[in-house]
Protein backbone atom coordinates (compact mmCIF):
# COMPACT_ATOMS: atom_id res chain seq x y z
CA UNK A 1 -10.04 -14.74 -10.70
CA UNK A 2 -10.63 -11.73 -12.21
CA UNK A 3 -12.83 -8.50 -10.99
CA UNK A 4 -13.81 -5.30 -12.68
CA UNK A 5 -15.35 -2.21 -11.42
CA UNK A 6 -19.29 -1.68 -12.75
CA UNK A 7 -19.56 2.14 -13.78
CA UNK A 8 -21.28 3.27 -10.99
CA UNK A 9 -22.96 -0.20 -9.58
CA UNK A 10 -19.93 -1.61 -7.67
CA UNK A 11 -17.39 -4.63 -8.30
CA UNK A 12 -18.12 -7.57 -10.68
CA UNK A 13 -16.84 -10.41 -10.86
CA UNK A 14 -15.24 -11.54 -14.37
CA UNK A 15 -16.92 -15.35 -15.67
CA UNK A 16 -16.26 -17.35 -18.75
CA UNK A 17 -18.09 -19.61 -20.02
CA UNK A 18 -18.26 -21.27 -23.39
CA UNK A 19 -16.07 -18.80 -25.29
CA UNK A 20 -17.80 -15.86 -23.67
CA UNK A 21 -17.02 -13.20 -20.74
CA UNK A 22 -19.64 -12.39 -18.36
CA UNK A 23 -19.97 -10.30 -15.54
CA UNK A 24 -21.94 -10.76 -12.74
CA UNK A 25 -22.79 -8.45 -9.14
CA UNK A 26 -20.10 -9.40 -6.40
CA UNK A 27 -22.34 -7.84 -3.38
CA UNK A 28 -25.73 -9.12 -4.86
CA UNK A 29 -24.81 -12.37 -5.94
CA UNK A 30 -23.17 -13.32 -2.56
CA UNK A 31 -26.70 -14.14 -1.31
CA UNK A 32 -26.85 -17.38 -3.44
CA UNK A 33 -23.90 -18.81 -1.09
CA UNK A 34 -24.41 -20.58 1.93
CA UNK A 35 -24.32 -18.11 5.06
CA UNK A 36 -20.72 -18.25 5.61
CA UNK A 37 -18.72 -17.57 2.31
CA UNK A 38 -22.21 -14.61 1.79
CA UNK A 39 -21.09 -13.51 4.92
CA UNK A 40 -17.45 -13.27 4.44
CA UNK A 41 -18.05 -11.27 0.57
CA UNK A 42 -20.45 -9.16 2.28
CA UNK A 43 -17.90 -7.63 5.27
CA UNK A 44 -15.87 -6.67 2.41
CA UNK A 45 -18.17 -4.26 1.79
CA UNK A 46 -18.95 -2.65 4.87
CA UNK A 47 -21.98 0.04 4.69
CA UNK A 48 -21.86 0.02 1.07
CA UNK A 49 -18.46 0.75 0.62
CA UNK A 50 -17.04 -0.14 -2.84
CA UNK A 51 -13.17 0.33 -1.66
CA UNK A 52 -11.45 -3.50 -2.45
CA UNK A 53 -9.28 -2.36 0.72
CA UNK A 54 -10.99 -5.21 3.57
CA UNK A 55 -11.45 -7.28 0.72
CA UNK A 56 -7.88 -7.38 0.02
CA UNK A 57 -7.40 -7.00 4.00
CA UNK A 58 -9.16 -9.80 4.73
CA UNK A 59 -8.07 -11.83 1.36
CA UNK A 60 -7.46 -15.52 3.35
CA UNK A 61 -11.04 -15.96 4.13
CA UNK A 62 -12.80 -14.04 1.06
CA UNK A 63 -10.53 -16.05 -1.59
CA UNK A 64 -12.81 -19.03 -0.81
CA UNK A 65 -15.97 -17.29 -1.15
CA UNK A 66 -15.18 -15.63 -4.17
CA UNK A 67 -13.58 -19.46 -6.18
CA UNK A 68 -17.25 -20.86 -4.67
CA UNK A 69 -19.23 -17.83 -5.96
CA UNK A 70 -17.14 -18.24 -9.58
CA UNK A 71 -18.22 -22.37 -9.65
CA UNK A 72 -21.73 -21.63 -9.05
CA UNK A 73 -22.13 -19.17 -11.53
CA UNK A 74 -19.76 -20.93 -14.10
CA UNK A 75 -22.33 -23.83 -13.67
CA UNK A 76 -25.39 -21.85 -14.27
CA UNK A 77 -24.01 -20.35 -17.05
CA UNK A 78 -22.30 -23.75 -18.82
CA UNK A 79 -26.08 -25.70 -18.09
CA UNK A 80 -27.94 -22.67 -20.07
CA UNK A 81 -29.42 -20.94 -16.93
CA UNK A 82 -28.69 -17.65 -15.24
CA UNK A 83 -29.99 -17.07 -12.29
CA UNK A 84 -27.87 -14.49 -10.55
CA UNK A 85 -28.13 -11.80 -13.60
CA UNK A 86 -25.17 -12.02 -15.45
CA UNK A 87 -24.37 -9.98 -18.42
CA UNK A 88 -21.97 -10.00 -21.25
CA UNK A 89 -18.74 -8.15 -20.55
CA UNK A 90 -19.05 -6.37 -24.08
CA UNK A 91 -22.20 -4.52 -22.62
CA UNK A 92 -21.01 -3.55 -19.17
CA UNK A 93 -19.60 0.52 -18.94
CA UNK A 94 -16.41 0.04 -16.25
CA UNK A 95 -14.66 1.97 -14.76
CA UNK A 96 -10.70 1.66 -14.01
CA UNK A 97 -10.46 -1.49 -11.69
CA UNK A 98 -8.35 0.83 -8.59
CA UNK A 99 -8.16 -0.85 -5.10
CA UNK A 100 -9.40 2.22 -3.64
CA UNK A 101 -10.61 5.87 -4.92
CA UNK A 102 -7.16 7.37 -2.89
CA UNK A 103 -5.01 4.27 -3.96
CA UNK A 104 -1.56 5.18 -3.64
CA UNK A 105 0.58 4.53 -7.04
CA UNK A 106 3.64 4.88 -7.57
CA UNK A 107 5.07 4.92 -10.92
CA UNK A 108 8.11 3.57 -12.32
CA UNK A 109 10.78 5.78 -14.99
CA UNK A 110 13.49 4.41 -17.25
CA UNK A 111 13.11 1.08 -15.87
CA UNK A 112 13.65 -0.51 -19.27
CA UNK A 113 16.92 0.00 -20.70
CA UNK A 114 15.75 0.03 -24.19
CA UNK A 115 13.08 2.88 -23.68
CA UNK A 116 15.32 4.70 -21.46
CA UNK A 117 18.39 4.60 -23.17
CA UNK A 118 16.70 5.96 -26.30
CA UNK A 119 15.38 8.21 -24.13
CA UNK A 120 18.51 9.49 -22.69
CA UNK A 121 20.16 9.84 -26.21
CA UNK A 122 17.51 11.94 -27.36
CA UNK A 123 17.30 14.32 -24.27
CA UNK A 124 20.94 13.99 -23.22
CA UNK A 125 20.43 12.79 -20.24
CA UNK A 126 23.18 10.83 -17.58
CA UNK A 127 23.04 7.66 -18.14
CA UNK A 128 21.74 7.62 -14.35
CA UNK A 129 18.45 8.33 -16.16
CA UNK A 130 18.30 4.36 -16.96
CA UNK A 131 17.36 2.79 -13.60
CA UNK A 132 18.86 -0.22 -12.94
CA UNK A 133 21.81 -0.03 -14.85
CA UNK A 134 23.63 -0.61 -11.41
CA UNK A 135 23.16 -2.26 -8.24
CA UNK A 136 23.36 1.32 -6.67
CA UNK A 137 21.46 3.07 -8.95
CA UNK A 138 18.41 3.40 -6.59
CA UNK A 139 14.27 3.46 -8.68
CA UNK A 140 13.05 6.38 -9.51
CA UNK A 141 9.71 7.74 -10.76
CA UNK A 142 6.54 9.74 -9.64
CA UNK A 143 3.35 9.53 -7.81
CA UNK A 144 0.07 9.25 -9.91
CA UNK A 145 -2.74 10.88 -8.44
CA UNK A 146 -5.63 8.75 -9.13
CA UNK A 147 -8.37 10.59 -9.91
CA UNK A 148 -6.41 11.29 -13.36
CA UNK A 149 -7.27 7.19 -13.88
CA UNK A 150 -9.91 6.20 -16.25
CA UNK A 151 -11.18 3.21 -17.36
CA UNK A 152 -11.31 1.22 -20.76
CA UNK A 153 -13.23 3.06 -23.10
CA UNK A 154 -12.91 6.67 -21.57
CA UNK A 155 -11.81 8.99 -23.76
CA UNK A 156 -8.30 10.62 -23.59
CA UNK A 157 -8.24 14.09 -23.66
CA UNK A 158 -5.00 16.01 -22.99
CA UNK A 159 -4.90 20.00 -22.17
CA UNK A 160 -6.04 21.92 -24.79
CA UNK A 161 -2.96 23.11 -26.95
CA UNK A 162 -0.97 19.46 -26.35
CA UNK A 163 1.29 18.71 -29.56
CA UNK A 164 3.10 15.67 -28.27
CA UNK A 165 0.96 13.03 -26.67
CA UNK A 166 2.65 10.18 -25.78
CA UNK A 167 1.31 6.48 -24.81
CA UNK A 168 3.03 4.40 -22.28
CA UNK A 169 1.92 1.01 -21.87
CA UNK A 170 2.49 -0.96 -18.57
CA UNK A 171 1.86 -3.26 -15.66
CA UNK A 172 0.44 -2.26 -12.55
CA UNK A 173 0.79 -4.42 -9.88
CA UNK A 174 -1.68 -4.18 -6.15
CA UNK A 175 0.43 -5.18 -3.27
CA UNK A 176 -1.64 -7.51 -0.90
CA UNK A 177 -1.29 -8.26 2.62
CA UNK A 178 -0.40 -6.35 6.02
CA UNK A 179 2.08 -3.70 6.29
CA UNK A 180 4.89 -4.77 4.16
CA UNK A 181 8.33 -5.23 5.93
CA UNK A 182 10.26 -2.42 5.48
CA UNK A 183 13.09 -2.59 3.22
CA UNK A 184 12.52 -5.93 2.01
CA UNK A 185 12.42 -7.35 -1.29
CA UNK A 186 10.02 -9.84 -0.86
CA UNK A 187 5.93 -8.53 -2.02
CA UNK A 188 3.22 -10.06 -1.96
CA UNK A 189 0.86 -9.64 -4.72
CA UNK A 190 -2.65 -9.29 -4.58
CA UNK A 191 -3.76 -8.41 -7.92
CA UNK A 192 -2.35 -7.20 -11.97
CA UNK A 193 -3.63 -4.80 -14.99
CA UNK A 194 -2.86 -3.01 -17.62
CA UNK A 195 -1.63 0.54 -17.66
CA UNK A 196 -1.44 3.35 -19.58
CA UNK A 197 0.34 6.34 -18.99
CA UNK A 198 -0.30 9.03 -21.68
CA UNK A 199 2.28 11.40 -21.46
CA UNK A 200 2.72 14.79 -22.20
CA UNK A 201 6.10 15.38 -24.31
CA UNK A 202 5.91 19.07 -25.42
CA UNK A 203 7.94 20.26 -22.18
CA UNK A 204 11.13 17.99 -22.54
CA UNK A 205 10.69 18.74 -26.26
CA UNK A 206 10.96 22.86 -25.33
CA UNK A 207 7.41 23.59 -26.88
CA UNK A 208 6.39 24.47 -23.59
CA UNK A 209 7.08 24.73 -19.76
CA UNK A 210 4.45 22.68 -18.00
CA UNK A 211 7.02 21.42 -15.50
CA UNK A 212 9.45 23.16 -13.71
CA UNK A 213 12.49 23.07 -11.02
CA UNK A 214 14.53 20.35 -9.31
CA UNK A 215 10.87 19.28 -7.97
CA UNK A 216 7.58 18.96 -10.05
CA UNK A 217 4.04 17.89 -9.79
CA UNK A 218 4.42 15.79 -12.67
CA UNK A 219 1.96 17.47 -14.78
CA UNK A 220 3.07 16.04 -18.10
CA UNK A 221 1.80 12.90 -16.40
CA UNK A 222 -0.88 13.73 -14.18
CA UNK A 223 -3.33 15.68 -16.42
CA UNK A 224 -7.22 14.50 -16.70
CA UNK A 225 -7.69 11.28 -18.07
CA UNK A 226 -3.84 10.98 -18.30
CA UNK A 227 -4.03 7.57 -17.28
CA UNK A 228 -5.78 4.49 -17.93
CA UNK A 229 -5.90 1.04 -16.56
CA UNK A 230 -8.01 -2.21 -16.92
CA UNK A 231 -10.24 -3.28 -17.82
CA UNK A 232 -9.84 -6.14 -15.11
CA UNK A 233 -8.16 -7.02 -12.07
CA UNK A 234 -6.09 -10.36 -12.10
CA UNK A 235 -6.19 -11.63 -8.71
CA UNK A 236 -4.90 -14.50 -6.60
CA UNK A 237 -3.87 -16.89 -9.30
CA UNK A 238 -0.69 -17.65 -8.17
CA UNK A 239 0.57 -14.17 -9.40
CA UNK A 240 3.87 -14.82 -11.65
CA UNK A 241 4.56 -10.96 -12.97
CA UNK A 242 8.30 -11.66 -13.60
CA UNK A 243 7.72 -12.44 -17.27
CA UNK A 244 4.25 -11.08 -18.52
CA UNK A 245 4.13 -9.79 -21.98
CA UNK A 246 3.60 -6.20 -22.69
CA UNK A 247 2.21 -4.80 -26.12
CA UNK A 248 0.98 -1.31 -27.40
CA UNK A 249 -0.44 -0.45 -30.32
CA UNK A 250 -2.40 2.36 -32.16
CA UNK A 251 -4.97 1.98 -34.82
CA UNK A 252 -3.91 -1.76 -34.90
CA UNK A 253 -0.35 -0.82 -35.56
CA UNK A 254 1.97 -2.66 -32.92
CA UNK A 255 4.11 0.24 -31.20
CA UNK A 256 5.64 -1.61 -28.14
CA UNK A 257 6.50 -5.40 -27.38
CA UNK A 258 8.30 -6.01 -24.15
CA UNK A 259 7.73 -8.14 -21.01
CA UNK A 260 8.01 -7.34 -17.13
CA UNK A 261 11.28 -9.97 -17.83
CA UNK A 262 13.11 -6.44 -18.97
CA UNK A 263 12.29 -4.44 -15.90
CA UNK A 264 15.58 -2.90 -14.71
CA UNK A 265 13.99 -2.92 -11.24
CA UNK A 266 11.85 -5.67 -10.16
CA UNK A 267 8.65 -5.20 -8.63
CA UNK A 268 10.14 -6.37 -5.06
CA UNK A 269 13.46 -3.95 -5.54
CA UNK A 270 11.30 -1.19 -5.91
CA UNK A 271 8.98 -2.09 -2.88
CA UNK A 272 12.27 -2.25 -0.92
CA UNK A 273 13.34 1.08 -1.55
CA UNK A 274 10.45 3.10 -1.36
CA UNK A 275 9.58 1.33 2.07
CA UNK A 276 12.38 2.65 3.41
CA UNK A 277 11.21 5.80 3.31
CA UNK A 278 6.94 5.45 3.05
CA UNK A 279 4.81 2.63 4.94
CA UNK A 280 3.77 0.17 2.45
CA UNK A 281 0.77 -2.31 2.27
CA UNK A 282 -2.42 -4.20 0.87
CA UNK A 283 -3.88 -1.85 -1.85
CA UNK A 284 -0.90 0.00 -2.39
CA UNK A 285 0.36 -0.05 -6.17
CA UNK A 286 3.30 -0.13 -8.03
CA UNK A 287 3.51 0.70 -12.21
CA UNK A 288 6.32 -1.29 -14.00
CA UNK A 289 7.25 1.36 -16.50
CA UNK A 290 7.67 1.25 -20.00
CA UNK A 291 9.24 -1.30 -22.58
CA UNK A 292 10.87 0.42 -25.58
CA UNK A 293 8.81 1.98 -29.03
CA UNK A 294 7.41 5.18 -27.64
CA UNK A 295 6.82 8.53 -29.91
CA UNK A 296 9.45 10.04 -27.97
CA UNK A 297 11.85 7.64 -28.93
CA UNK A 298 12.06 8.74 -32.15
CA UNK A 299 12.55 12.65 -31.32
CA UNK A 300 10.34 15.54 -32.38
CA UNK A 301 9.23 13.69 -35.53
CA UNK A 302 8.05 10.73 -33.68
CA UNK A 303 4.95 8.54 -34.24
CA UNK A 304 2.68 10.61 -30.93
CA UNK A 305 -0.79 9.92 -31.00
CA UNK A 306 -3.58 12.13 -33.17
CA UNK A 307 -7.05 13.25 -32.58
CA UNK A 308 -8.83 9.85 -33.23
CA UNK A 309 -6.23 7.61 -32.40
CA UNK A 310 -7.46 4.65 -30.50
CA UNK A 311 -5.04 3.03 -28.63
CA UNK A 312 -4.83 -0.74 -27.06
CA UNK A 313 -2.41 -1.89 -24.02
CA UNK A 314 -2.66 -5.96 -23.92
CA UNK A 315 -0.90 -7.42 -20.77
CA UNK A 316 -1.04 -11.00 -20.63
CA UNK A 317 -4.06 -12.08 -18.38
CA UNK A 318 -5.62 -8.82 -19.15
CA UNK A 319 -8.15 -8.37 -22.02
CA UNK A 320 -7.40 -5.13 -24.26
CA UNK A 321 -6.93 -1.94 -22.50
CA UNK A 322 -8.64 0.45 -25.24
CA UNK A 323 -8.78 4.14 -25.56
CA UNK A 324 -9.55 6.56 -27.96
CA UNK A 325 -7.52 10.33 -27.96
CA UNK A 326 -9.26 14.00 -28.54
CA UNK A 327 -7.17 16.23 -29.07
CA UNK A 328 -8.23 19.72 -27.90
């Protein structure tokens, strides 16, 4: 199943039907079920709320719902009728497909060897820098704060006076479930998207100081519309993300081609270490990092993204993640 956030008119749920992608009202459909599966979508809305967090709490008795819900309007739509308003994807504005409008994310560095290595060569960094190269070598990475998320579409627009703009494309993963036990390696997944994480590269470059001492607020990463995601959610079909396919590319030119097979750190070896330290559960998301072929890569005179640019993250599962860049 898949499920998409409605700019401003709550969650949809993601249909296809003869070679087309509809989208049709979660909340407002749910009254053509029978009482019990209407019910159970409508509690995971309680008062209106839009937050996926009961949804995703109460995921063992919604799942049917939602598969009944997706057969009756398949149906419709395959027999030539629509009765419960669905539109084409193409013409719905979304919004980034979050759990939750605080979600928690925490994002992944150097957790491809080929990305970070060149990384490390160019900056001369330890080799430490390359997570995973070692049993011991614990993950490492930031928090995102989530109101610098925007959805497909949106338009990318760094800090004015930003000369290296960087793309980053990824897989974010929504943990599902309770309270997940600490220190283990075993998730559970509730949902998948696409990711990207524009970053700022002026600062390690020495065109600027945005960030600063032993401890930053990751500002080269958490500027407005720094990050995008989408534009669906991938949910409950028997999630497999140890091999999904990762590819990047500007103005039609492919930049990155990678899978989550690369990932020095697994999704469930990263889970394990940061609940060590932070309680983790259901809505709580983790970003893969990168796969190798970003600007940066390449040094001061790499490809980074222009005024213009538009910019396409394609995870398998996942239509196109696009974005276009202004440069201020």
């Amino acid at each position: 199943m898949k499920l998409v956030r409605v700019a401003g008119a709550g969650t949809g749920l993601v249909v296809d039907s003869a070679g087309s992608t509809y989208v049709v009202d979660l909340a407002g459909s749910a009254s053509a079920l029978d009482d019990g599966p209407a019910e159970a979508i409508k509690a995971s809305f309680p008062g209106g709320s839009q937050s996926w967090l009961p949804m995703i709490g109460a995921w063992p008795s919604v799942r049917g719902a939602l598969l009944t819900l997706l057969e009756l309007v398949q149906d419709d739509l395959d027999r030539g009728r629509d009765r419960l308003g669905a539109r084409p994807l193409a013409e719905v504005p979304l919004d980034p497909p979050l759990p939750d409008p605080a979600s928690r994310i925490f994002a992944m560095g150097g957790n491809f060897p080929m990305h970070a290595g060149r990384m490390a060569s160019r900056m001369e960094l330890p080799e430490s820098f390359v997570s995973g190269t070692a049993d011991d070598t614990p993950p490492w990475g930031f928090y995102v704060i989530p109101g610098t998320v925007v959805g497909p579409g949106a338009i990318v627009t760094p800090p004015e006076g930003t000369a290296k703009l960087d793309y980053e494309a990824e897989v974010g993963v929504v943990l599902g479930g309770a309270e997940h036990p600490r220190g283990s390696d075993r998730v559970s997944l509730w949902g998948y998207t696409a990711w990207n994480d524009f970053s700022i590269r002026d600062d390690a470059l020495g065109l600027s100081r945005i960030d600063h001492g032993p401890l930053t607020w990751s500002l080269v990463k958490n500027f407005r519309t720094g990050n995008s995601c989408g534009p669906w959610m991938v949910v409950d079909e028997a999630i497999d993300v140890t091999d999904l396919r990762i590819r990047c590319r500007v103005n039609d030119e492919l930049r990155q081609d990678g899978t989550t097979a690369d990932m020095g750190h697994s999704f469930g070896r990263i889970a394990a270490h940061i609940s060590r330290f932070v309680p983790l559960g259901g809505g709580d998301m983790i970003l893969s990092g990168t796969p190798g072929g970003t600007a940066m890569e390449d040094g001061p005179d790499g490809a980074f993204l222009r005024d213009g640019d538009e910019v396409e993250v394609a995870v398998d599962g996942v239509a196109p993640l696009r974005n276009t860049v202004k440069m201020g």
